[in-house]
Protein backbone atom coordinates (compact mmCIF):
# COMPACT_ATOMS: atom_id res chain seq x y z
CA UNK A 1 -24.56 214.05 175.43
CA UNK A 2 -26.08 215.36 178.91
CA UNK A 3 -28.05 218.09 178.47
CA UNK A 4 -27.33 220.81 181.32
CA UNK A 5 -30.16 222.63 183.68
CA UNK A 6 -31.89 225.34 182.64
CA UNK A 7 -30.57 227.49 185.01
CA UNK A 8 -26.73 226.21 184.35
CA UNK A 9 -27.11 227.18 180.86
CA UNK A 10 -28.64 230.67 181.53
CA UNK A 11 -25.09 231.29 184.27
CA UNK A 12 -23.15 230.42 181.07
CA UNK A 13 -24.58 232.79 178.81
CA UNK A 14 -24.33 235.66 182.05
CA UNK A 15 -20.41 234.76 182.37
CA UNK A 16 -19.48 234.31 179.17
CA UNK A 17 -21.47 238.28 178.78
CA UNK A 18 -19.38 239.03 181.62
CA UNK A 19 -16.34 238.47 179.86
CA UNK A 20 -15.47 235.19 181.68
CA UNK A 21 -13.34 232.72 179.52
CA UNK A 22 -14.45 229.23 178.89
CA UNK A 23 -11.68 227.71 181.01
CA UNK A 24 -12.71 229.90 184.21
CA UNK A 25 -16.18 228.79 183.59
CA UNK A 26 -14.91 225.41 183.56
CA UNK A 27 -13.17 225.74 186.63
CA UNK A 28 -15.94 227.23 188.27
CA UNK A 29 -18.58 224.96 187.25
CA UNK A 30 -17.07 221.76 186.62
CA UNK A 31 -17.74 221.02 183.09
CA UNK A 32 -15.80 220.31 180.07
CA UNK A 33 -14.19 222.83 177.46
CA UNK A 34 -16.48 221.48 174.82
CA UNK A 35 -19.53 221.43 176.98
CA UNK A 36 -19.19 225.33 177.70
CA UNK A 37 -18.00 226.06 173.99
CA UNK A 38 -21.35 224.10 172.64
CA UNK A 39 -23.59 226.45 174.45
CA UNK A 40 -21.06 229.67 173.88
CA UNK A 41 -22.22 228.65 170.02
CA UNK A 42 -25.47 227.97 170.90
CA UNK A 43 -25.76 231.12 172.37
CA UNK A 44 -24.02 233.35 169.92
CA UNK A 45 -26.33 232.00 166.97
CA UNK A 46 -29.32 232.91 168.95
CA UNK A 47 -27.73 236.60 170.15
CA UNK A 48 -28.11 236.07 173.29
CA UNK A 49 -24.08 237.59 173.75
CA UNK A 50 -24.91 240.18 172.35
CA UNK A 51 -24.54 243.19 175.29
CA UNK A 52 -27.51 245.41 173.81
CA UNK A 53 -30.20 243.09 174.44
CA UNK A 54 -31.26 241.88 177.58
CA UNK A 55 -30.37 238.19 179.79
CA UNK A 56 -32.51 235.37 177.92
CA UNK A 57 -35.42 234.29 180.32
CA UNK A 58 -35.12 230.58 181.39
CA UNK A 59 -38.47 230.39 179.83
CA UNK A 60 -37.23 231.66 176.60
CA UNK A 61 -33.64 229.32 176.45
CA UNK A 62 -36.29 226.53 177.78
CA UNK A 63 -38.55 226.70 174.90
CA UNK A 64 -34.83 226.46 172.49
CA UNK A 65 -33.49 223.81 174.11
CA UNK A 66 -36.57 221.42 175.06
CA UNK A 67 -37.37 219.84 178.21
CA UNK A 68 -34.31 218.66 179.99
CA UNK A 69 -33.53 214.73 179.93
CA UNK A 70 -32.64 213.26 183.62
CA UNK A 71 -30.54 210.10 183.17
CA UNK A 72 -31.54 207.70 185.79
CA UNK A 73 -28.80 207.37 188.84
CA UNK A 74 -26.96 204.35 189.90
CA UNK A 75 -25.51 203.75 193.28
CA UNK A 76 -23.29 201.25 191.07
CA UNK A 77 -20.73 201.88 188.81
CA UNK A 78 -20.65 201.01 185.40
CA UNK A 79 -16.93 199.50 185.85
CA UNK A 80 -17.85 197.59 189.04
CA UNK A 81 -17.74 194.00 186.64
CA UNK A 82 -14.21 195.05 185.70
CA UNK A 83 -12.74 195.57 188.70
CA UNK A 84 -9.84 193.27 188.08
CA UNK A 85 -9.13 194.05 184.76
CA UNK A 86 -8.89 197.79 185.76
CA UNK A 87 -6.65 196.68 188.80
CA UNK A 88 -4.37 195.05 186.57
CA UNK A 89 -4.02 197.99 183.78
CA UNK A 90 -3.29 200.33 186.86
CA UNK A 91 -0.25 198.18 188.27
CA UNK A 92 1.18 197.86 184.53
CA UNK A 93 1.11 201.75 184.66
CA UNK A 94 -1.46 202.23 182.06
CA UNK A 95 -3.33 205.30 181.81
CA UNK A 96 -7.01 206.31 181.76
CA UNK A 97 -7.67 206.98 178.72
CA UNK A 98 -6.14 204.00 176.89
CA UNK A 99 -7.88 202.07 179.75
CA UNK A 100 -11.06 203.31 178.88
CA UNK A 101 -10.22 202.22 174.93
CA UNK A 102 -9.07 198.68 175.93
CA UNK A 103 -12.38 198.45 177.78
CA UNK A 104 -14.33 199.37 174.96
CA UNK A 105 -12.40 197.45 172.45
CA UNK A 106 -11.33 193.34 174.17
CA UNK A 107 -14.21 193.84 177.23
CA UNK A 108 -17.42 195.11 175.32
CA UNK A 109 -17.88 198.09 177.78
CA UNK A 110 -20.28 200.85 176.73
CA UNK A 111 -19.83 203.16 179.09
CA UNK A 112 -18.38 206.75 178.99
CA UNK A 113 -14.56 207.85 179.66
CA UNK A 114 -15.89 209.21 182.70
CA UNK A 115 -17.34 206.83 184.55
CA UNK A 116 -13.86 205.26 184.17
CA UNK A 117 -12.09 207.94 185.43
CA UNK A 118 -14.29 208.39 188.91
CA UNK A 119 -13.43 204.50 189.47
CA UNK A 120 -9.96 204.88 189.22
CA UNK A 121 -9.87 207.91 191.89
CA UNK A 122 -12.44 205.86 194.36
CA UNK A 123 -9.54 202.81 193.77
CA UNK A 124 -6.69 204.96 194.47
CA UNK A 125 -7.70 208.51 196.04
CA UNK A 126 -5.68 211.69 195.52
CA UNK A 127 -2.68 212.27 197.99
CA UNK A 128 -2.90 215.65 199.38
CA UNK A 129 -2.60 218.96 197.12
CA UNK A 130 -0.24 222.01 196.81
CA UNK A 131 -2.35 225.31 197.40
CA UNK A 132 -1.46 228.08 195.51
CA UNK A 133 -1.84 231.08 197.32
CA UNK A 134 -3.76 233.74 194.56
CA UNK A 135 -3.55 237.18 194.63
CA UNK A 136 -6.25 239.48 193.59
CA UNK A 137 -5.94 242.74 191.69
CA UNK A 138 -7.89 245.75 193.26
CA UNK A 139 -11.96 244.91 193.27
CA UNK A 140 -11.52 241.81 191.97
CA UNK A 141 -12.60 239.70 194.46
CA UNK A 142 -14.27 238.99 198.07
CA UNK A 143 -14.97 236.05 200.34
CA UNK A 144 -17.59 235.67 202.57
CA UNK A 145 -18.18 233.37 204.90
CA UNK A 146 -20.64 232.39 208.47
CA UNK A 147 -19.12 231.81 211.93
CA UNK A 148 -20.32 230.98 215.72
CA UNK A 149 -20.86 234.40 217.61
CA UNK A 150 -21.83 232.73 221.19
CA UNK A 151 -24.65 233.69 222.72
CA UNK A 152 -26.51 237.19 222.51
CA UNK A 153 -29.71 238.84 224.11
CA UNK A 154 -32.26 238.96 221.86
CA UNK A 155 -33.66 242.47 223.29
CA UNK A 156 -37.25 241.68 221.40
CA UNK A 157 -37.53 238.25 223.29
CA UNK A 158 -35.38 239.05 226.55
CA UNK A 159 -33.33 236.02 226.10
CA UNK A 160 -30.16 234.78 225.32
CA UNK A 161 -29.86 233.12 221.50
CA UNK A 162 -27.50 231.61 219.52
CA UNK A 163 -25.88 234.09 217.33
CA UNK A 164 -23.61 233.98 214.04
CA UNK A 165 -21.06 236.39 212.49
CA UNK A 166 -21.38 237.66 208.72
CA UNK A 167 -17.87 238.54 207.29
CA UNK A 168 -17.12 239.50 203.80
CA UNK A 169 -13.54 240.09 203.52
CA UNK A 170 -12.04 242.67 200.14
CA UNK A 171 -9.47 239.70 199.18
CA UNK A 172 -6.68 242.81 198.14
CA UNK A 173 -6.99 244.92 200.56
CA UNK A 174 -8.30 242.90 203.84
CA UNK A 175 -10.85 245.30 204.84
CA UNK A 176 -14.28 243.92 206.00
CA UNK A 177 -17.65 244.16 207.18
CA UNK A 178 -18.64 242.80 209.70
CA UNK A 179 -22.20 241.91 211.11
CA UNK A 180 -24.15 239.94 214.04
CA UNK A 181 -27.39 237.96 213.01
CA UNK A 182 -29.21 235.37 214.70
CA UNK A 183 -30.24 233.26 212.06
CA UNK A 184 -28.53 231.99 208.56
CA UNK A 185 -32.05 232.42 206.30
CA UNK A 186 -32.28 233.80 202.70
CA UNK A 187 -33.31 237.13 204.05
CA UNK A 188 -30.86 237.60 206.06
CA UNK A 189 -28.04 236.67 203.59
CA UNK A 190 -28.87 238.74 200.96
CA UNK A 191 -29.94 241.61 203.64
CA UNK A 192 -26.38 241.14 204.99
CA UNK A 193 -24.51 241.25 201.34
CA UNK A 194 -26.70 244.62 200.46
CA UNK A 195 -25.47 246.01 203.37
CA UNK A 196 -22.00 245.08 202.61
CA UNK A 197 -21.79 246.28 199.58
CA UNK A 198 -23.33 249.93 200.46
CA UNK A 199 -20.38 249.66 203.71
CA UNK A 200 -18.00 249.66 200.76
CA UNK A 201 -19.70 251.66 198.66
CA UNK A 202 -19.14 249.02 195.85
CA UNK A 203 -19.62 245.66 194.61
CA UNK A 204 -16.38 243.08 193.73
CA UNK A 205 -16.62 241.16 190.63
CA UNK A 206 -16.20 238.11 192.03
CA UNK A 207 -17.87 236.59 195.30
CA UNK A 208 -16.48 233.38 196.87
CA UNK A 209 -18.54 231.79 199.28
CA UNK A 210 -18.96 228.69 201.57
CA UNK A 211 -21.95 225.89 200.25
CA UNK A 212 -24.03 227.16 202.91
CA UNK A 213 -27.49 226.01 202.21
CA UNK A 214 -29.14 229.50 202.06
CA UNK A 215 -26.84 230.08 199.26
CA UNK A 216 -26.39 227.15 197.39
CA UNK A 217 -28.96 224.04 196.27
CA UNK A 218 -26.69 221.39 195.20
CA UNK A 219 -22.88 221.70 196.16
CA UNK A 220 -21.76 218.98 193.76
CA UNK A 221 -18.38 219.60 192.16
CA UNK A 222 -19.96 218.55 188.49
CA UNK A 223 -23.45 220.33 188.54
CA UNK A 224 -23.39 223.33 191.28
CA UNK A 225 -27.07 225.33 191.41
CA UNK A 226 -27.63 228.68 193.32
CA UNK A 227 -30.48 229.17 195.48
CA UNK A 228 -32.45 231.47 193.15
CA UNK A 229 -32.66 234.68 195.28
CA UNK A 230 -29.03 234.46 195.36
CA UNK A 231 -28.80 233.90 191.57
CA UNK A 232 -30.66 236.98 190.93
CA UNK A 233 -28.53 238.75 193.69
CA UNK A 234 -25.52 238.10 191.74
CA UNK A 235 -27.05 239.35 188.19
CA UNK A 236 -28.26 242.36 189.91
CA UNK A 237 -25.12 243.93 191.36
CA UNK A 238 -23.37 242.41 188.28
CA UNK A 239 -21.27 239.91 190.23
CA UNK A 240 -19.91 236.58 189.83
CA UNK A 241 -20.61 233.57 192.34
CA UNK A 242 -17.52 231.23 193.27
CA UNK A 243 -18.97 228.14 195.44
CA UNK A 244 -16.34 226.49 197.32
CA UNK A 245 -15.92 222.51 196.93
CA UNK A 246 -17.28 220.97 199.66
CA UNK A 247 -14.69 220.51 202.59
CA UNK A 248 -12.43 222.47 201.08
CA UNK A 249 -12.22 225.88 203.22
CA UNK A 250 -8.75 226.22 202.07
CA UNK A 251 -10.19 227.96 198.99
CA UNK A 252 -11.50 230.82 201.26
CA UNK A 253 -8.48 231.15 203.75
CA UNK A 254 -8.82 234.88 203.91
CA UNK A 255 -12.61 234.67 204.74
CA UNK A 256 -12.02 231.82 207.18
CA UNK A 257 -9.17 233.66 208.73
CA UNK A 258 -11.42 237.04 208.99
CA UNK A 259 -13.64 234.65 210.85
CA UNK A 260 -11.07 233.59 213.38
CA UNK A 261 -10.12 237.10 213.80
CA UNK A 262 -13.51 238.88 214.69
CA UNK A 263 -13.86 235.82 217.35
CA UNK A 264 -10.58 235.98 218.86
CA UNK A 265 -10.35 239.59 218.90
CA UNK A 266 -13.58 241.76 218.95
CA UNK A 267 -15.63 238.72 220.87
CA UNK A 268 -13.12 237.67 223.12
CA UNK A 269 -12.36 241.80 224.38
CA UNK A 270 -16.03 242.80 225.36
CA UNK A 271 -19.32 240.67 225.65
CA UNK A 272 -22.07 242.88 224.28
CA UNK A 273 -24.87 244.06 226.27
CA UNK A 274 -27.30 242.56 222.88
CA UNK A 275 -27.30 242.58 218.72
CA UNK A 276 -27.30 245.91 218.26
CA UNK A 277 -24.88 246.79 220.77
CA UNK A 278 -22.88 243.97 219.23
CA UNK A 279 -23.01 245.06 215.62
CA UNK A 280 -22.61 248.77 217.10
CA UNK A 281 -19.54 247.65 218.23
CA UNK A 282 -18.68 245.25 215.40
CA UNK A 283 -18.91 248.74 213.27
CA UNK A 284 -16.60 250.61 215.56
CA UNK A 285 -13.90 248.20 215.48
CA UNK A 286 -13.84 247.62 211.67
CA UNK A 287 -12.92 251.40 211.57
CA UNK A 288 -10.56 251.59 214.41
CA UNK A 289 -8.93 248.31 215.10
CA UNK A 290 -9.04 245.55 212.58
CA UNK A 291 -8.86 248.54 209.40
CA UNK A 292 -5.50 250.48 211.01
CA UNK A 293 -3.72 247.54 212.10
CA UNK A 294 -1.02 246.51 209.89
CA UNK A 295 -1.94 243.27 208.32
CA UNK A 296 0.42 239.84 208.70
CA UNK A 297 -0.21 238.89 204.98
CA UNK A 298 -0.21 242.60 203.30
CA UNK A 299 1.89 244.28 206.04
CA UNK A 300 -0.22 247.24 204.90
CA UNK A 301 -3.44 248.55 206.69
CA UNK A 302 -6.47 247.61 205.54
CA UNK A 303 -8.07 250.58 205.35
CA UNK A 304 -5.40 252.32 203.78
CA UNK A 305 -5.43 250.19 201.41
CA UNK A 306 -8.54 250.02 200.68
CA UNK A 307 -9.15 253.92 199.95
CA UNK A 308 -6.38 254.20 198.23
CA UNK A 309 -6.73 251.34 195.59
CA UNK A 310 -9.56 249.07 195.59
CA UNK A 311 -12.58 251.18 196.26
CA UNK A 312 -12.12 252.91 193.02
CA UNK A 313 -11.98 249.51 191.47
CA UNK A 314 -15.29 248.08 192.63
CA UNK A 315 -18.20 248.31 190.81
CA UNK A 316 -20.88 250.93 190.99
CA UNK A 317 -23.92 250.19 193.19
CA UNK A 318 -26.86 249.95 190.76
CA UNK A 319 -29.49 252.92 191.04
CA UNK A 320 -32.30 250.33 192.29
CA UNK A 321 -32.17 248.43 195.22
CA UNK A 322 -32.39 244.67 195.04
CA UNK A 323 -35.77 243.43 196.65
CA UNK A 324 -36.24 239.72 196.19
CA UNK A 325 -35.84 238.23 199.79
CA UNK A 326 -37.07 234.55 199.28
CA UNK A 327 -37.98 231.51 197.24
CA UNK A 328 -40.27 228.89 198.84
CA UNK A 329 -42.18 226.08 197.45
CA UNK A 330 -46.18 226.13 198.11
CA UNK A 331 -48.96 224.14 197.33
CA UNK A 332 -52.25 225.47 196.06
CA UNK A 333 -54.96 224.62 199.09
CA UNK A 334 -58.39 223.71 197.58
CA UNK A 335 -59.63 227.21 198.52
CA UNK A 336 -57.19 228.70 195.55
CA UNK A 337 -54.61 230.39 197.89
CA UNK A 338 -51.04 229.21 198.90
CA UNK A 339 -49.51 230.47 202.41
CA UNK A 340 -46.83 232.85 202.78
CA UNK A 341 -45.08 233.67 206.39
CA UNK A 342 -48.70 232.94 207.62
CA UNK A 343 -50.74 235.06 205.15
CA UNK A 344 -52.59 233.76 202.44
CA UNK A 345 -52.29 234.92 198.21
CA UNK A 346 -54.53 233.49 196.20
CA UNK A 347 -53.65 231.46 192.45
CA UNK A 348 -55.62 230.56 189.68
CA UNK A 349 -58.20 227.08 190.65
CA UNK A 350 -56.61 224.90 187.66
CA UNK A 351 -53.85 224.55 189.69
CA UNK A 352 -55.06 223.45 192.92
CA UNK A 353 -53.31 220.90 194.30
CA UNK A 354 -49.97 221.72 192.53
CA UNK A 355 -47.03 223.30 193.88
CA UNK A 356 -45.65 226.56 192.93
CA UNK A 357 -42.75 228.85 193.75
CA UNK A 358 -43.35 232.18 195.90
CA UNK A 359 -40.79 234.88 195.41
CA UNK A 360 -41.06 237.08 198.11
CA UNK A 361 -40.05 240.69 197.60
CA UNK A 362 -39.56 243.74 199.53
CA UNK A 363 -43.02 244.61 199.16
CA UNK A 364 -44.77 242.21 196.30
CA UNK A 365 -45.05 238.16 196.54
CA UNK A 366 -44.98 236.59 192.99
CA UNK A 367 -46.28 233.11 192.38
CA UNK A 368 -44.37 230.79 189.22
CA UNK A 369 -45.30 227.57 188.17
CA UNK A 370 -41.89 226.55 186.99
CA UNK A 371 -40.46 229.38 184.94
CA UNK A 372 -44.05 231.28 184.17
CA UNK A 373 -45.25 234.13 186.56
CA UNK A 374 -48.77 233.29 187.35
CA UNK A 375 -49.73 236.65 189.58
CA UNK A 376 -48.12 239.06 191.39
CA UNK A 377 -50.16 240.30 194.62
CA UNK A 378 -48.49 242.84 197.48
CA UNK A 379 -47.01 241.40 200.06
CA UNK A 380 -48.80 240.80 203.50
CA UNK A 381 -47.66 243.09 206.07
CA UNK A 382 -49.29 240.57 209.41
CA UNK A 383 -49.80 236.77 209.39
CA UNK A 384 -53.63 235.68 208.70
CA UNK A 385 -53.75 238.71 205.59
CA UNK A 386 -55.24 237.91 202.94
CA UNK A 387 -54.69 238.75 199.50
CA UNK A 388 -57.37 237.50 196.99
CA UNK A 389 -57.74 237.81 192.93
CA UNK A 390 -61.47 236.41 192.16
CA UNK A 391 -60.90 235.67 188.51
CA UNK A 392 -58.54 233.17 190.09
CA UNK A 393 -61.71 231.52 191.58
CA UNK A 394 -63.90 229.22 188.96
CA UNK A 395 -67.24 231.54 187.67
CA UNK A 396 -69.86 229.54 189.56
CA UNK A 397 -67.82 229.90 192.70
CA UNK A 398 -66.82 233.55 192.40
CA UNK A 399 -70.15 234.82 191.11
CA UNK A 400 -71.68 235.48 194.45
CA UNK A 401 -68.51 236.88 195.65
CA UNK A 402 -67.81 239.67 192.76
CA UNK A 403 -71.87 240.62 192.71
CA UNK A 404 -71.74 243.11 195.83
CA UNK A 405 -74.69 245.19 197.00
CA UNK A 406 -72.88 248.07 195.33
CA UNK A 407 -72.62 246.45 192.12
CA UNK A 408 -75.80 244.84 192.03
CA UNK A 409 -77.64 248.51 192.14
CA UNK A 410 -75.40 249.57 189.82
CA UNK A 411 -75.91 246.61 187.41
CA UNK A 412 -79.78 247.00 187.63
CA UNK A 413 -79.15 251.00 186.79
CA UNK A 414 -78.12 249.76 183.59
CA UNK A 415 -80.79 247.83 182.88
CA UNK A 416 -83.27 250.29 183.46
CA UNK A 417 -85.34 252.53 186.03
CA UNK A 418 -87.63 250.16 187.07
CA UNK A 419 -85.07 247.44 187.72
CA UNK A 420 -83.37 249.73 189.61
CA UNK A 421 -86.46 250.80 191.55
CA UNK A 422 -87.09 247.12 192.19
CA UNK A 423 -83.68 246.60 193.19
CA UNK A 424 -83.69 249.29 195.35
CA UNK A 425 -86.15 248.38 197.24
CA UNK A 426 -85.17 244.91 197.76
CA UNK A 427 -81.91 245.67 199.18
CA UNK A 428 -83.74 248.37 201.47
CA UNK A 429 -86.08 245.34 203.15
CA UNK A 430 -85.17 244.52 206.59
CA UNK A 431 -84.22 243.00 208.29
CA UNK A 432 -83.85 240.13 205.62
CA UNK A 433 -81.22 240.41 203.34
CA UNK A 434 -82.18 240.11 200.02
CA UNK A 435 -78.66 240.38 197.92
CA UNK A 436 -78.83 236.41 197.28
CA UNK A 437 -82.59 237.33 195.46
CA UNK A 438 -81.17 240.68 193.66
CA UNK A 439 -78.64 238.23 192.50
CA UNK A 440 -80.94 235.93 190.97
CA UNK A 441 -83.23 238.61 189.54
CA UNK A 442 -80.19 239.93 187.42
CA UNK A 443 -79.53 236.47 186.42
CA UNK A 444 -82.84 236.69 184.46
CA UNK A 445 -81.35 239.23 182.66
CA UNK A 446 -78.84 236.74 180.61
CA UNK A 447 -81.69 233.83 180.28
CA UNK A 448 -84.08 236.31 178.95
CA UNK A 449 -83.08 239.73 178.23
CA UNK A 450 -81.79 243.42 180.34
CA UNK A 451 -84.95 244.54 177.99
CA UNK A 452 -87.91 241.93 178.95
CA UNK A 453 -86.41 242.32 182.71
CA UNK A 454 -87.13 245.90 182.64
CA UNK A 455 -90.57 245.39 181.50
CA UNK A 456 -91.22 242.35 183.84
CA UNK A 457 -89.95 245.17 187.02
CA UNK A 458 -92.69 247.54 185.44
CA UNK A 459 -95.59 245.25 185.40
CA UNK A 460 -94.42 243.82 189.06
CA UNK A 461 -94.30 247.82 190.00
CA UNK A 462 -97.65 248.64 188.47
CA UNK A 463 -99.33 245.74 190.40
CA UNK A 464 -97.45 246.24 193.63
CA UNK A 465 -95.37 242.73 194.23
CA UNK A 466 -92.41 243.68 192.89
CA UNK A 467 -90.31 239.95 193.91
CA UNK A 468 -88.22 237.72 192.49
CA UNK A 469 -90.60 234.69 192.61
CA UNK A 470 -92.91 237.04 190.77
CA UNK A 471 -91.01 238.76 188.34
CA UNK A 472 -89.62 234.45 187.40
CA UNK A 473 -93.48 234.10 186.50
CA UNK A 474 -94.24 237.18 184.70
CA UNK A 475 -91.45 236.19 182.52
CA UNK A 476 -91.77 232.45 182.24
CA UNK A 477 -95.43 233.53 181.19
CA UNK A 478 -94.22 235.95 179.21
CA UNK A 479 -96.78 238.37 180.53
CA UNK A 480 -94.23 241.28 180.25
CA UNK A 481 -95.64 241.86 176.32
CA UNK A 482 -98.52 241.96 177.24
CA UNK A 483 -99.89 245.85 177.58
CA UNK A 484 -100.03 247.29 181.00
CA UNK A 485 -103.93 247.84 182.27
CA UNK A 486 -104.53 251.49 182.56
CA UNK A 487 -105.35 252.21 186.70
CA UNK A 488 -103.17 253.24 189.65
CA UNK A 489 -100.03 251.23 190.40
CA UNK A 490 -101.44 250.06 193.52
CA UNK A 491 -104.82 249.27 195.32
CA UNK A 492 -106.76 252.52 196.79
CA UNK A 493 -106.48 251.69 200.54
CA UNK A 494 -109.20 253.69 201.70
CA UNK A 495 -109.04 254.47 206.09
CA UNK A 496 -112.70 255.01 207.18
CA UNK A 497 -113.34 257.45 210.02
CA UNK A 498 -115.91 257.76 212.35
CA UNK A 499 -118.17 260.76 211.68
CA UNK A 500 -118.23 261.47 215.54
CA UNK A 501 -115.73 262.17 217.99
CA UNK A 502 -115.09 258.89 220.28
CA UNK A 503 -115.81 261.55 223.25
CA UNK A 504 -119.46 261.29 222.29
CA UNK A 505 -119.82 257.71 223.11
CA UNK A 506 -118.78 258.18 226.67
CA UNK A 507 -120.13 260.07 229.73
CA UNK A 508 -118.48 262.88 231.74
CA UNK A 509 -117.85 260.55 234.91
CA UNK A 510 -116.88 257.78 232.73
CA UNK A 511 -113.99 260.13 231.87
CA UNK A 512 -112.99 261.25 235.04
CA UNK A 513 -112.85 258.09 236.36
């Protein structure tokens, strides 16, 4: 049997915590009865249903399960070389299922029930389908959805730019929010559902949303995957995501119709002087228009209905606000950093030439390799920032970079006075730097010892040529134990002066002329 994704697996175990049965996790994910009751099992032998303890990881139901298995696709299906013999059981009026067996049993097919089934509905499609119109109990439920807004200053660029309309519509009670954006990105989906939610000072248990691509990876009916930001959106406010099918807006009339409402109403009145004004005015109208009208479905204003019933019945905001703004893929560079919006974070050098995920935060950017948090470094505030870890750099190559001036003097303190003194004055030469020869005479220190350094800096002092070239030989000789010769630490420089005045050796006129 297919194994599910990772991520599939861990959305079972959240619904079926949520209190979601297993046939409205079937419905909302595609899969099978048994499929969802194998991991409902799985899950409840492992405790992971248990309400006290904490969401399982995808790391942690990873290392369970194994790695997953992908079967290799076909554009061609398994039932193509019966063609005919399927035709023929489908005119006598046979069904799937026993075509499937008589398949198996007179043809010598090996293929699954399944594969049978999706050949007979490409050979004879479905006719069109009844909708049944649902109605939601109080905080159930809301729809969201993204629609044209025209054209709208952008006041930061002084130009005109295509704009779009956020709507997330209470399916009980009607009322909305309503906002004006001019872009459909991660950021500004979850930026627009936070806001939402603190418009209606509550969350509904159930979200259903358009496949937009900000929102959802794969829109397939049989394996549907959330963008991750979105997935941890969802677990955060303690909501459940319903994708639509694709082509199907049908299954969010009320958000489609919300839609066709701000455009033909609050749109088509005034055209706003730019976004703000526009979502200013979107605001306005929310409160005094579209909330007090009486509604053609409800026959009840929104707004009235929504303070009296449904706000109660929505979920409490959670105490913390949620953060996470994006997922990206990267690629290490060979300098150990991946880019971000234009800045730079750096990642450990054995994975160089990979790529990685960057979760980008409110105010932190986190770097996974797969389902494993590698670092976590704050998040650049202006493109070109860099943001650098030098244990993520190989020793040889971060050496040079960790041993500062600063620490250099302070390294040689520890050694001892007179590497300190020698240090000192090294790093006081100018105007030649000396750090890269400090370096190298601390280096000595691990090939030899902090102890015969010391002494090799106080023979180098008491002779007065106190470099690393020199204090190399006085250790390679081992001349630092060897006893010091008693005598000053330096040669006695004497100045001699002339016993007479220079006045004497010139005449009166030669000085006045």
């Amino acid at each position: 049997m297919e194994r599910l994704s990772v991520q599939i697996i861990v959305d079972i175990i959240y619904r079926l915590r949520a209190g979601q049965s297993v046939r409205a996790i079937c419905r909302d994910l595609g899969h099978s009865r048994r499929t969802i009751r194998r991991y409902r099992k799985l899950a409840a032998a492992k405790g992971y249903l248990d309400p006290c303890r904490p969401l399982p990881e995808a790391a942690e139901v990873l290392a369970q399960l194994g790695p997953v298995y992908s079967p290799p696709s076909s554009s061609v299906s398994s039932v193509e070389p019966y063609r005919e013999v399927v035709m023929g059981l489908l005119e006598q009026g046979v069904e799937m299922v026993a075509i499937h067996q008589r398949l198996v049993r007179h043809h010598g097919y090996c293929g699954s029930y399944s594969s049978v089934r999706r050949f007979v509905h490409h050979l004879r499609p479905r006719g069109k389908e009844v909708v049944v119109r649902l109605e939601m109990p109080p905080g159930r439920c809301a729809q969201v959805d993204f629609g044209g807004a025209g054209r709208i200053l952008d006041s930061a660029s002084g130009r005109l730019r295509q704009a779009y309309c956020f709507v997330m519509t209470l399916c009980y009670s009607r009322h909305q929010y309503v906002e004006f954006v001019f872009d459909q990105k991660m950021e500004t989906w979850i930026g627009c559902h936070q806001r939402a939610f603190e418009s209606f000072g509550g969350v509904p248990r159930e979200l259903v949303i358009d496949n937009l691509k900000a929102a959802v990876l794969q829109a397939a009916l049989e394996d549907q995957k959330l963008a991750e930001p979105y997935r941890k959106l969802a677990q955060h406010y303690g909501c459940l995501i319903h994708p639509c099918r694709p082509r199907t807006p049908q299954h969010k009339g009320i958000a489609e119709n919300g839609v066709h409402y701000v455009q033909r109403n609050l749109l088509a009145a005034e055209q706003p002087a730019d976004l703000a004004e526009a979502n200013r005015a979107a605001r306005l109208w929310v409160r005094e228009v579209a909330g007090v009208r009486e509604h053609g479905t409800t026959h009840v204003p929104p707004l009235h209905r929504f303070y009296e019933q449904e706000q109660a019945a929505l979920l409490p905001l959670p105490a913390e606000p949620f953060s996470l703004r994006e997922v990206r893929g990267v690629k290490v560079h060979r300098d150990c950093h991946v880019q971000v919006e234009g800045s730079y974070y750096s990642a450990p050098f054995a994975h160089v030439g990979r790529k990685l995920d960057a979760y980008v935060y409110e105010h932190t950017v986190q770097l996974y390799d797969g389902v494993t948090l590698l670092v976590t470094h704050p998040r650049a505030r202006r493109p070109g920032e860099r943001h650098t870890k030098l244990e993520h750099y190989p020793q040889e190559k971060s050496y040079y970079l960790i041993h500062t001036r600063e620490y250099c003097q302070a390294q040689a303190g520890r050694i001892g006075p007179h590497c300190a003194q020698v240090v000192a004055q090294l790093l006081a030469e100018r105007p030649l730097d000396r750090l890269r020869s400090v370096q190298g005479l601390l280096g000595l220190a691990r090939r030899y010892s902090p102890a015969r350094l010391e002494a090799a800096c106080a023979r180098a002092l008491h002779y007065g040529d106190a470099t690393y070239r020199r204090l190399k030989r006085i250790l390679a000789a081992g001349l630092d134990q060897v006893p010091l010769e008693p005598g000053p630490l330096q040669p006695d420089l004497r100045f001699y002066e002339y016993a007479r005045p220079a006045g004497d050796f010139f005449s009166e006129e030669v000085g006045r002329c």
